[in-house]
C-alpha atoms as a PDB file:
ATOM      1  CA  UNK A   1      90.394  80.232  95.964  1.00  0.00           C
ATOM      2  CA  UNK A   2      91.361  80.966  91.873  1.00  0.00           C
ATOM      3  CA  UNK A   3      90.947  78.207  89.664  1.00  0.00           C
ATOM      4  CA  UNK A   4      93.887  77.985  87.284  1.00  0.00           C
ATOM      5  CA  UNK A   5      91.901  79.528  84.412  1.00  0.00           C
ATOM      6  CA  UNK A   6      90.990  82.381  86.647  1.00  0.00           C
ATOM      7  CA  UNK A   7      94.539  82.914  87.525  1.00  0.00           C
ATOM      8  CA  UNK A   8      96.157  82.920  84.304  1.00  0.00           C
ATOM      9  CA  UNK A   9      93.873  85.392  82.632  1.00  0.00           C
ATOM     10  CA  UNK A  10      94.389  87.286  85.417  1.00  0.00           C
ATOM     11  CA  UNK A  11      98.582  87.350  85.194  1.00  0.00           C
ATOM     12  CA  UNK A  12      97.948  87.706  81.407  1.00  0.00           C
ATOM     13  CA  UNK A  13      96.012  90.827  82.183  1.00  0.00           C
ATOM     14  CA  UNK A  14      98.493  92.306  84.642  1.00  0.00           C
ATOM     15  CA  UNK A  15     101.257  91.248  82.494  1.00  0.00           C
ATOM     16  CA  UNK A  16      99.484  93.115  79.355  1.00  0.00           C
ATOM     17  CA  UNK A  17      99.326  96.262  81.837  1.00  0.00           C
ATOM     18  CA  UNK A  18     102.778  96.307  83.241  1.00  0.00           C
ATOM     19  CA  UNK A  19     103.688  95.803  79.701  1.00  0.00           C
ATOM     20  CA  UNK A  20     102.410  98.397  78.284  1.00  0.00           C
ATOM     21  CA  UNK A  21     103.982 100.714  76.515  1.00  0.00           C
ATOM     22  CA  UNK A  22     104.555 103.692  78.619  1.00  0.00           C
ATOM     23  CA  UNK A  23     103.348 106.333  75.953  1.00  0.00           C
ATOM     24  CA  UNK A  24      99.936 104.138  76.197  1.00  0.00           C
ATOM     25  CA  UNK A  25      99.872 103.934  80.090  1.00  0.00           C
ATOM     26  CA  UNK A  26      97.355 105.964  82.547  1.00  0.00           C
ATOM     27  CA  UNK A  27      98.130 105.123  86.487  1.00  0.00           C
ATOM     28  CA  UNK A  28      94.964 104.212  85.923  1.00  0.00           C
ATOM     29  CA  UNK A  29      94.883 102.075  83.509  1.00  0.00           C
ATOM     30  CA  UNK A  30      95.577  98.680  85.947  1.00  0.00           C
ATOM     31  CA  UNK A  31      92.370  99.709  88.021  1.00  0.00           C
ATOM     32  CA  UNK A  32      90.290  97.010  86.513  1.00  0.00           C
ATOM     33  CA  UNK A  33      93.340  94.108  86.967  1.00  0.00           C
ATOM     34  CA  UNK A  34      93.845  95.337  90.737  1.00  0.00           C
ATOM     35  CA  UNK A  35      89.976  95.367  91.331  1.00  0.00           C
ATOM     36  CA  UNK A  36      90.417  91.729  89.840  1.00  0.00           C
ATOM     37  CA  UNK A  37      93.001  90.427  92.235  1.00  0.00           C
ATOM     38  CA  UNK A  38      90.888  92.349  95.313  1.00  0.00           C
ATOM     39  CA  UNK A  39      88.349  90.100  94.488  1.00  0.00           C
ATOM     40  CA  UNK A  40      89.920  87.051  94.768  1.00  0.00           C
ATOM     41  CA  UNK A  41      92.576  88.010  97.267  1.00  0.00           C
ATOM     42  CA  UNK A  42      89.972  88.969  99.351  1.00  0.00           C
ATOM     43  CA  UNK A  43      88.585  85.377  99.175  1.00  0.00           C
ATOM     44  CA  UNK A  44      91.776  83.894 100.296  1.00  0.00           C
ATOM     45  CA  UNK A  45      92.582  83.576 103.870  1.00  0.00           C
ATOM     46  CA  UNK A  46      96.613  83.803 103.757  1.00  0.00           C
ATOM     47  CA  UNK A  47      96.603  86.898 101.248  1.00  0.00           C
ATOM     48  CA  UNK A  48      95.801  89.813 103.874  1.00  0.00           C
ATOM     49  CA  UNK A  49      99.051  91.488 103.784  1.00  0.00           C
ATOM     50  CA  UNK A  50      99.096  91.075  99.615  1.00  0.00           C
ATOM     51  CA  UNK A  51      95.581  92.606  99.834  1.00  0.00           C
ATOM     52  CA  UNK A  52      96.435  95.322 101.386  1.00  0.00           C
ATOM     53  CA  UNK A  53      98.939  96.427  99.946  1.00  0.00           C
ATOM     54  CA  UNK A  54      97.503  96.564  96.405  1.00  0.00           C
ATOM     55  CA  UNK A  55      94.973  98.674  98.060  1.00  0.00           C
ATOM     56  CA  UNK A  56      97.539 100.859  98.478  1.00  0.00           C
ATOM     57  CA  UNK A  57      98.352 101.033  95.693  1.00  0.00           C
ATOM     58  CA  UNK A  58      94.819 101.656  94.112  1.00  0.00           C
ATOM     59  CA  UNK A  59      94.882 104.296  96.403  1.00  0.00           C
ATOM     60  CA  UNK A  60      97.842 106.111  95.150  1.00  0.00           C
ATOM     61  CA  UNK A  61      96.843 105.445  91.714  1.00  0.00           C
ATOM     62  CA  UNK A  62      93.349 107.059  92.165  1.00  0.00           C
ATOM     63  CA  UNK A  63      94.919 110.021  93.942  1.00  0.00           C
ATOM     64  CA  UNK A  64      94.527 113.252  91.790  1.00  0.00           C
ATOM     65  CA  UNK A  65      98.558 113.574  92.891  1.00  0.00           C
ATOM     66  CA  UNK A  66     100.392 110.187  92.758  1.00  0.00           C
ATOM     67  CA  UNK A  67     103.352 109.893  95.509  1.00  0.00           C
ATOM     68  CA  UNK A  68     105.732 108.338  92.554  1.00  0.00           C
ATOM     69  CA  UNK A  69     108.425 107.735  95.535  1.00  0.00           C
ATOM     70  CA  UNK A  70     105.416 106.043  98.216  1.00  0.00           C
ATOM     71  CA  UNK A  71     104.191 104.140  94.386  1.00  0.00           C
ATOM     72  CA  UNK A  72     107.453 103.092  93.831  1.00  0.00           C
ATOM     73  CA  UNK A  73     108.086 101.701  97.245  1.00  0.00           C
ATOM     74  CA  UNK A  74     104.520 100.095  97.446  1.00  0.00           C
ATOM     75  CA  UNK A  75     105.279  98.286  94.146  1.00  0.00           C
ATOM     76  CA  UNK A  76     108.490  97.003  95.576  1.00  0.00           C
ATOM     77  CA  UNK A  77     106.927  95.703  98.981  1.00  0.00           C
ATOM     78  CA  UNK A  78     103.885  94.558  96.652  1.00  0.00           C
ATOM     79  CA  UNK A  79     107.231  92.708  94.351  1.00  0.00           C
ATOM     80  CA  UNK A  80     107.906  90.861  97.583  1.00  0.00           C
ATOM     81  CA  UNK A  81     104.976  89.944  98.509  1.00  0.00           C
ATOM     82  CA  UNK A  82     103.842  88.173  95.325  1.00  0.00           C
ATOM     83  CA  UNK A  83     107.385  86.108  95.365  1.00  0.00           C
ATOM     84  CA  UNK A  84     106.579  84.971  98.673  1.00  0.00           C
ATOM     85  CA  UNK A  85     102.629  84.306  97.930  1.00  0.00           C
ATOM     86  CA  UNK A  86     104.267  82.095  94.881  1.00  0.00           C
ATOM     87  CA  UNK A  87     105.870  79.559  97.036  1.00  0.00           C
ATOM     88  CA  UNK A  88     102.010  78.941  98.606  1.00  0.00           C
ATOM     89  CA  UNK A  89     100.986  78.364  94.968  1.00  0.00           C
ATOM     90  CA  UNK A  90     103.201  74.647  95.307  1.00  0.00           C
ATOM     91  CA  UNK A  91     105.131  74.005  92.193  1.00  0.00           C
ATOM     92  CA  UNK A  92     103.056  72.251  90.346  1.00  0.00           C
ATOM     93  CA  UNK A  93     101.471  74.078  87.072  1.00  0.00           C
ATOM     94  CA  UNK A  94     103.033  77.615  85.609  1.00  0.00           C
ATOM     95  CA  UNK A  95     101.011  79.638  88.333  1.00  0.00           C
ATOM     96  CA  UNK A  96     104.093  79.718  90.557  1.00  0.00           C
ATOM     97  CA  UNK A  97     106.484  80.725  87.955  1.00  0.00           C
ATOM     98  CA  UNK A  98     104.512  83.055  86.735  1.00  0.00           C
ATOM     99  CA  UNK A  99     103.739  84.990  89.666  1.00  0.00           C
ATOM    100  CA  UNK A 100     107.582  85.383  89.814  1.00  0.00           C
ATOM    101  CA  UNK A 101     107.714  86.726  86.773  1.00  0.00           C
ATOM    102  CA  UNK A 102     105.034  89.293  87.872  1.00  0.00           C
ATOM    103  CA  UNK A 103     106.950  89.412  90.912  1.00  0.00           C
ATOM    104  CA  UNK A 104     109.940  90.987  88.528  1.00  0.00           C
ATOM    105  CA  UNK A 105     108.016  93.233  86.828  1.00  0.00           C
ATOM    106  CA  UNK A 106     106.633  95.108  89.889  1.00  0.00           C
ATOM    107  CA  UNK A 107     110.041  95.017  90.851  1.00  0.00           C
ATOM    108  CA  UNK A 108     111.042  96.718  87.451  1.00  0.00           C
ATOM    109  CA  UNK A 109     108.261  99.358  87.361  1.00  0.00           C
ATOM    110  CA  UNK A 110     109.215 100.195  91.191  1.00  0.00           C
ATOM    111  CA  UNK A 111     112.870 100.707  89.781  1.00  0.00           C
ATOM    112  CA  UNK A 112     111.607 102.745  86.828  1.00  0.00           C
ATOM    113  CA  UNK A 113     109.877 105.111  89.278  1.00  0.00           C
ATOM    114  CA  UNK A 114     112.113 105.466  91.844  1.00  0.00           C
ATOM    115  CA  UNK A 115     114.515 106.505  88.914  1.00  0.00           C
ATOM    116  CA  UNK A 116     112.120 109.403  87.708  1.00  0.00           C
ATOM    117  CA  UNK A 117     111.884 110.993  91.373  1.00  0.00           C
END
């Protein structure tokens, strides 16, 4: 599925977008990251439900009006899911860890919206 150089550009991505400062952030500026992940998600046979939900979430993000309560909510379940996807990463390497941390900050930016409904 990702080799480990494939999977840590592609947290450093998502991390630089989730970092972002929100003055310099478009919904649509993770597009490209979440087309990323599709692509290998999409390659791996226990990642459906992940999958699915992040195209979800591309969905709301492309809409011309973005559900920020349905975003928020998404984000969370899409929080979730990436914890529990990081236990099938093993514990060896940073790729586990690091998908918690990702893990955190959906969790964060699902907290952030759900505050601004």
């Amino acid at each position: 599925m990702f080799s480990h150089e494939k999977s840590t550009d592609l947290l450093d991505s998502t991390m630089d977008v989730l970092e972002d400062e929100p003055a310099n952030a478009t919904p649509q500026s993770g597009l490209g990251v979440i087309d990323q992940w599709l692509a290998q998600l999409n390659k791996a046979e226990n990642a459906a439900e992940i999958s699915a939900t992040l195209e979800q979430v591309k969905t709301q993000l492309e809409s011309d009006r973005i559900n920020t309560g349905e975003l928020a909510r998404l984000l969370d379940t899409l929080s979730t899911q990436t914890s529990e996807f990081s236990v099938f990463m093993g514990s060896e390497g940073d790729i586990a860890p690091r998908l918690e941390g990702l893990a955190s900050a959906l969790k964060s930016l699902a907290g952030q919206l759900s505050n601004q409904e």
